[in-house]
N, C-alpha and C. Protein backbone atom coordinates (compact mmCIF):
# COMPACT_ATOMS: atom_id res chain seq x y z
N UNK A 1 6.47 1.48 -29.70
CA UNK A 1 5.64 2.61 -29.33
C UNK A 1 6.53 3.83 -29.13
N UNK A 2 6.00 5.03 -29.69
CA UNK A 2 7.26 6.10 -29.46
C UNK A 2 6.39 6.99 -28.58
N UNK A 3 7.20 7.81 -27.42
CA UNK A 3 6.62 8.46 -26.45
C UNK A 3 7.03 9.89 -27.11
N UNK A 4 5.60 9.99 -26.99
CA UNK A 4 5.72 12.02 -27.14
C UNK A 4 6.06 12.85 -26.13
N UNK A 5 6.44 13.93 -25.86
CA UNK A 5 6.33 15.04 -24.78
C UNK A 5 4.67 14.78 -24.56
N UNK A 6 4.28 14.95 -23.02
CA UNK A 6 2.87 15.37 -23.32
C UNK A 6 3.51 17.13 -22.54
N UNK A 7 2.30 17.69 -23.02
CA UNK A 7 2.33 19.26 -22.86
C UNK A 7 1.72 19.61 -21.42
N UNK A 8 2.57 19.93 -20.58
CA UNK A 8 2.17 20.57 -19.21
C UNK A 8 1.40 21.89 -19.42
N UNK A 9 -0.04 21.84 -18.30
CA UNK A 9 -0.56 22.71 -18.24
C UNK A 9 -0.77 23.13 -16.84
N UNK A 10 -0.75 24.48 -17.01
CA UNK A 10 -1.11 24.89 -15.57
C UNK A 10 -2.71 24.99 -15.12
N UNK A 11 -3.35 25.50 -15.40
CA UNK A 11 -4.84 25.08 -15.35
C UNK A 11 -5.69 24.72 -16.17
N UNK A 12 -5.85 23.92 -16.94
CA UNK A 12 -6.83 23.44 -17.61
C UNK A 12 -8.33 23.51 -17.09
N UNK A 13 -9.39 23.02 -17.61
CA UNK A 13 -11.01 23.29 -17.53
C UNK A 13 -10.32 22.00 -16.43
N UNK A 14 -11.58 21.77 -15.50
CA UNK A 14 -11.72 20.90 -14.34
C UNK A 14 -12.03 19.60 -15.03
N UNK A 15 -11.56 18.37 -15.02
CA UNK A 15 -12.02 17.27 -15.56
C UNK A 15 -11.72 16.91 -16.99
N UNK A 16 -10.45 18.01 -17.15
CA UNK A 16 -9.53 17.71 -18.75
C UNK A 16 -8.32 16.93 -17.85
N UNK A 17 -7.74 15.93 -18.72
CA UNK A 17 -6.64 15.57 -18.92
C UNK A 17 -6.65 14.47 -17.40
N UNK A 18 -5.53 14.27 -16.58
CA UNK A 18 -5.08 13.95 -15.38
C UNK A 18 -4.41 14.99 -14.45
N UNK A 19 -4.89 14.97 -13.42
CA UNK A 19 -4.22 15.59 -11.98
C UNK A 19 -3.07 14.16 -11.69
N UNK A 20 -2.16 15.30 -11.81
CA UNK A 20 -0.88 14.48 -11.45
C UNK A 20 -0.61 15.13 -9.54
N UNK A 21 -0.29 14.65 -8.90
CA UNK A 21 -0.08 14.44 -7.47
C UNK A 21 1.78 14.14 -6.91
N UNK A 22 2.57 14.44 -6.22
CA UNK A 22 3.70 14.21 -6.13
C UNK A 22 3.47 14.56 -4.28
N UNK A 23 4.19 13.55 -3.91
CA UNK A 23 4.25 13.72 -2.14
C UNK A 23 6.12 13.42 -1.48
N UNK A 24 6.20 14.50 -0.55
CA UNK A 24 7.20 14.25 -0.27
C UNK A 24 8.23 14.37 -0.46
N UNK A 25 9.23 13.68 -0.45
CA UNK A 25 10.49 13.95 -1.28
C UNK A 25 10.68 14.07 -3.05
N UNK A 26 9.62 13.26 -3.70
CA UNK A 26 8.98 13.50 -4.91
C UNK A 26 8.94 14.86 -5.52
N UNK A 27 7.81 15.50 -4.49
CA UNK A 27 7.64 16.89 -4.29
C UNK A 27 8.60 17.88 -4.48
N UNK A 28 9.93 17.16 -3.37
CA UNK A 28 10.91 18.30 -2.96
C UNK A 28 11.96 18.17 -4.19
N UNK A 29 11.76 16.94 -4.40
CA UNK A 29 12.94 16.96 -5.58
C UNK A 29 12.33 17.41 -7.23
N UNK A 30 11.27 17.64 -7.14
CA UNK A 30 10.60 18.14 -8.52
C UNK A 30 10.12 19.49 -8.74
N UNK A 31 10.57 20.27 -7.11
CA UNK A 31 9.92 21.37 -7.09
C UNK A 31 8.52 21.39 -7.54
N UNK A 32 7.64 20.64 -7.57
CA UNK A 32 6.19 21.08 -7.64
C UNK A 32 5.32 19.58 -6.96
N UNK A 33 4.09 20.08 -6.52
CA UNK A 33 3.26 18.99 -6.12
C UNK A 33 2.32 18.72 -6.82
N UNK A 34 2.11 19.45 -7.47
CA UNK A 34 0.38 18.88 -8.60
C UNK A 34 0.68 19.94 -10.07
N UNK A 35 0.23 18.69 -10.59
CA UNK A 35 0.66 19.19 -12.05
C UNK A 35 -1.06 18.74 -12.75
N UNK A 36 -1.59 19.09 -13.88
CA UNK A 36 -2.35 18.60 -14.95
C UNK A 36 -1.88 18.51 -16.11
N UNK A 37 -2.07 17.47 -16.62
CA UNK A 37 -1.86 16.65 -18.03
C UNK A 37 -3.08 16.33 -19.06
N UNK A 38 -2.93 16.58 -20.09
CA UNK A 38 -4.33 16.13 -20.63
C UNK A 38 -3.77 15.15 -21.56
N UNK A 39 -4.18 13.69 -21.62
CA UNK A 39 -4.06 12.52 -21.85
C UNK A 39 -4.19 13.02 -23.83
N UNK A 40 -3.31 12.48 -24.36
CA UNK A 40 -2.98 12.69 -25.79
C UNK A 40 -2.90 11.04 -26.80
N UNK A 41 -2.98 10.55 -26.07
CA UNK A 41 -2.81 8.87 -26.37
C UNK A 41 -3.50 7.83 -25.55
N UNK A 42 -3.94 7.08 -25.67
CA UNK A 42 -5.25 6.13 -25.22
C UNK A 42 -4.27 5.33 -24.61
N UNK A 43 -5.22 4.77 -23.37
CA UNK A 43 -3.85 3.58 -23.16
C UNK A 43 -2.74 4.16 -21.73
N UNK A 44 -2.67 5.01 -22.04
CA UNK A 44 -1.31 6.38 -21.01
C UNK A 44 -1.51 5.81 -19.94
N UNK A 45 -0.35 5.63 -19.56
CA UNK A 45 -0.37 5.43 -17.88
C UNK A 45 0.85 5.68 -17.40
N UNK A 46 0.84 5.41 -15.76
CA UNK A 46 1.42 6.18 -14.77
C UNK A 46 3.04 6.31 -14.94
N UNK A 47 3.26 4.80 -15.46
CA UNK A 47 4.97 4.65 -15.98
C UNK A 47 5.12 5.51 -17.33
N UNK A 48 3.82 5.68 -18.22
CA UNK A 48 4.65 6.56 -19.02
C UNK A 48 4.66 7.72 -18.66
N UNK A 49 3.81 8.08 -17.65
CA UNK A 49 3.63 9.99 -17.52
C UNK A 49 4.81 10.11 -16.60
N UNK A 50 5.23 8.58 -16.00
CA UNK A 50 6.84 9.50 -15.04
C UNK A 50 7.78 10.06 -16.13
N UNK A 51 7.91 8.71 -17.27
CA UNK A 51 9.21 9.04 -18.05
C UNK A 51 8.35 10.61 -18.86
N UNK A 52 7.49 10.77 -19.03
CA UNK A 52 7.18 12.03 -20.08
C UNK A 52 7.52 12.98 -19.17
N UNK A 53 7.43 13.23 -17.82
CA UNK A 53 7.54 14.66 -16.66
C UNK A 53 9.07 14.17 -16.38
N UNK A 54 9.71 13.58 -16.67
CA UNK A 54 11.61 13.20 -16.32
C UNK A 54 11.61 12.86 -14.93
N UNK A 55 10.94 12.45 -14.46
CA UNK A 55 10.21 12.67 -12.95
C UNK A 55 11.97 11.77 -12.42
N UNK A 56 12.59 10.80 -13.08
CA UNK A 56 14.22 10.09 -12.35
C UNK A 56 14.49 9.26 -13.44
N UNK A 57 14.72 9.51 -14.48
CA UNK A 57 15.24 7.63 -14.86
C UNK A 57 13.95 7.47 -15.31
N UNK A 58 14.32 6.60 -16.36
CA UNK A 58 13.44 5.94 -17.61
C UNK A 58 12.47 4.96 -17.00
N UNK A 59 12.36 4.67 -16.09
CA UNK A 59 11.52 3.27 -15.07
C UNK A 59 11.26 4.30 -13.83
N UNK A 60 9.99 3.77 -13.69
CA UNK A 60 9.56 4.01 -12.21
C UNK A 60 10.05 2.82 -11.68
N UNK A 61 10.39 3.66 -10.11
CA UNK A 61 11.33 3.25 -9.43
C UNK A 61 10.39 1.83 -9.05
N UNK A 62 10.70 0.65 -7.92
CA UNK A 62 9.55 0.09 -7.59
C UNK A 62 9.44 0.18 -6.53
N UNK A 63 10.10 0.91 -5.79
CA UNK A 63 9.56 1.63 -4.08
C UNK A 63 8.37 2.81 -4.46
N UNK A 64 8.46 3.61 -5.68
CA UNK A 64 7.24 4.17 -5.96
C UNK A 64 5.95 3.62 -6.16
N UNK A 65 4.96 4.36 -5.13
CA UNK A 65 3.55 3.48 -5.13
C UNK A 65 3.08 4.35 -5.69
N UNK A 66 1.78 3.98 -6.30
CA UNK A 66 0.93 4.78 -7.32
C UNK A 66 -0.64 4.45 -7.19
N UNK A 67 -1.21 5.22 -7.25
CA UNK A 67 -2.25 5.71 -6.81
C UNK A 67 -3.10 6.23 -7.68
N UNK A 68 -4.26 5.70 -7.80
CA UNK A 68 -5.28 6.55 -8.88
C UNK A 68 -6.76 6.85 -8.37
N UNK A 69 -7.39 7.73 -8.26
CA UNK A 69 -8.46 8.20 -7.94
C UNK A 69 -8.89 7.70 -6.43
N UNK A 70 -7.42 7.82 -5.87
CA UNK A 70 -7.14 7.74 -4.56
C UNK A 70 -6.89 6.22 -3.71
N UNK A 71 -6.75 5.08 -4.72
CA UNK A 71 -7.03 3.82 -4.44
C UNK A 71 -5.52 3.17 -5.17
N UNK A 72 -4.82 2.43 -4.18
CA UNK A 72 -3.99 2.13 -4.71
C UNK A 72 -3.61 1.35 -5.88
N UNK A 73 -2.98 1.38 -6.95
CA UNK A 73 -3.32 0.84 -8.17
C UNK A 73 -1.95 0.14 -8.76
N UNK A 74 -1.79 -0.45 -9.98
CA UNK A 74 -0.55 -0.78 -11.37
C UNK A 74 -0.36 0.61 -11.71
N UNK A 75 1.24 0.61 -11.77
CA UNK A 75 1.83 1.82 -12.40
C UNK A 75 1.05 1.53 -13.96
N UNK A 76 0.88 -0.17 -14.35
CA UNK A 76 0.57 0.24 -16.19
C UNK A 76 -0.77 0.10 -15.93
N UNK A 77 -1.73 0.49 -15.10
CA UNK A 77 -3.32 0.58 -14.99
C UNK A 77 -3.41 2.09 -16.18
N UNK A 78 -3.93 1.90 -17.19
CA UNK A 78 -4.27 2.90 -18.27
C UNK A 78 -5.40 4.21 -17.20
N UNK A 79 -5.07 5.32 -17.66
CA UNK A 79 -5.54 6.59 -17.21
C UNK A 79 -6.61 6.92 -17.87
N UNK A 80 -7.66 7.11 -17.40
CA UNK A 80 -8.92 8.16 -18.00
C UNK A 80 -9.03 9.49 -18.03
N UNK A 81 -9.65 10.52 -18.71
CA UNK A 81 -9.68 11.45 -18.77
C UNK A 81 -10.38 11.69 -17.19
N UNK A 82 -9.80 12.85 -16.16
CA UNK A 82 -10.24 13.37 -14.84
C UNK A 82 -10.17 12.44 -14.25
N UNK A 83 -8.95 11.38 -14.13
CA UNK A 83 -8.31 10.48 -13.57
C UNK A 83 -7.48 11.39 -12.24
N UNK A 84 -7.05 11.04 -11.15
CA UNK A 84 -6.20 11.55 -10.48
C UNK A 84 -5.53 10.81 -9.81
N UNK A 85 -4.02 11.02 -10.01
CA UNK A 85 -3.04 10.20 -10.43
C UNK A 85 -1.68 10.74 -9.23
N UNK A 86 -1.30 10.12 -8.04
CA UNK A 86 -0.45 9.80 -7.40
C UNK A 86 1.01 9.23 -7.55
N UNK A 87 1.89 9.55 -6.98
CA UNK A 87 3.15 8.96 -7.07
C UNK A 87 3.50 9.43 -5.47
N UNK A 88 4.09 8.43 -4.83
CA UNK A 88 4.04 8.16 -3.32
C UNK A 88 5.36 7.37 -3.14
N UNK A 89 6.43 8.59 -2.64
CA UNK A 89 7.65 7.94 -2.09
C UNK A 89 7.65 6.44 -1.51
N UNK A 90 8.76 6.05 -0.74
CA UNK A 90 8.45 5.31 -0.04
C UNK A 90 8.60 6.04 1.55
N UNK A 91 7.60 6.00 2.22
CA UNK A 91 7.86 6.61 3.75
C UNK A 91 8.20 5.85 4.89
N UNK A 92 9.49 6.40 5.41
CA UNK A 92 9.87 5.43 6.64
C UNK A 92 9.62 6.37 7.83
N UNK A 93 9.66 6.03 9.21
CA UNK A 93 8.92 6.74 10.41
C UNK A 93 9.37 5.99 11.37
N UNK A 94 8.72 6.24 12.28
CA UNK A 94 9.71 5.35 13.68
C UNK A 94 8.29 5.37 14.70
C-alpha cells in the first residue's frame, strides 16, 4: 500500500473529511491542536493519518490513545467521513 500526503486544510465545509484533535504535549510539540483532513482513500485510519501529519516516527507510539467520535477506539479502526479523531498523550498526575 503506498501512503500519499493527505492535503491539510484549514477550514473545510463542516462534515468534510476528519477533525483531527491533538491534547497536551501532542499539542505543544506540533504546535497546533485541531487540524481537518478530508479522507482521500477508503479504509484511512488513525495510524496512517499520524504517519501522513509526521506527527513522531513512522508508528504510533503505544502510550498514544486514540479516540474517535469521542469513544475510545483501535488506532487501525477505519475513519468515516465527519469522523472526529483524537490522539491523547499519555497523562501522569499525582
Amino acid at each position: 500500500m503506498t501512503h500519499r500526503p493527505l492535503p491539510v486544510s484549514a477550514s473545510p465545509p463542516t462534515g468534510q473529511g476528519v477533525r483531527i484533535r491533538l491534547f497536551a504535549s501532542l499539542s505543544e510539540t506540533a504546535g497546533w491542536s485541531e487540524r481537518r483532513l478530508p479522507l482521500t482513500a477508503p479504509g484511512c485510519t488513525a495510524c496512517d493519518l499520524w504517519r501522513q501529519l509526521q506527527l513522531g516516527g513512522q508508528e504510533l507510539p503505544v502510550t498514544v490513545r486514540v479516540a474517535i467520535n469521542q469513544t475510545f477506539a483501535s488506532p487501525r479502526t477505519p475513519l468515516r467521513d465527519g469522523d472526529e479523531l483524537a490522539f491523547l498523550p499519555p497523562i501522569s498526575g499525582g
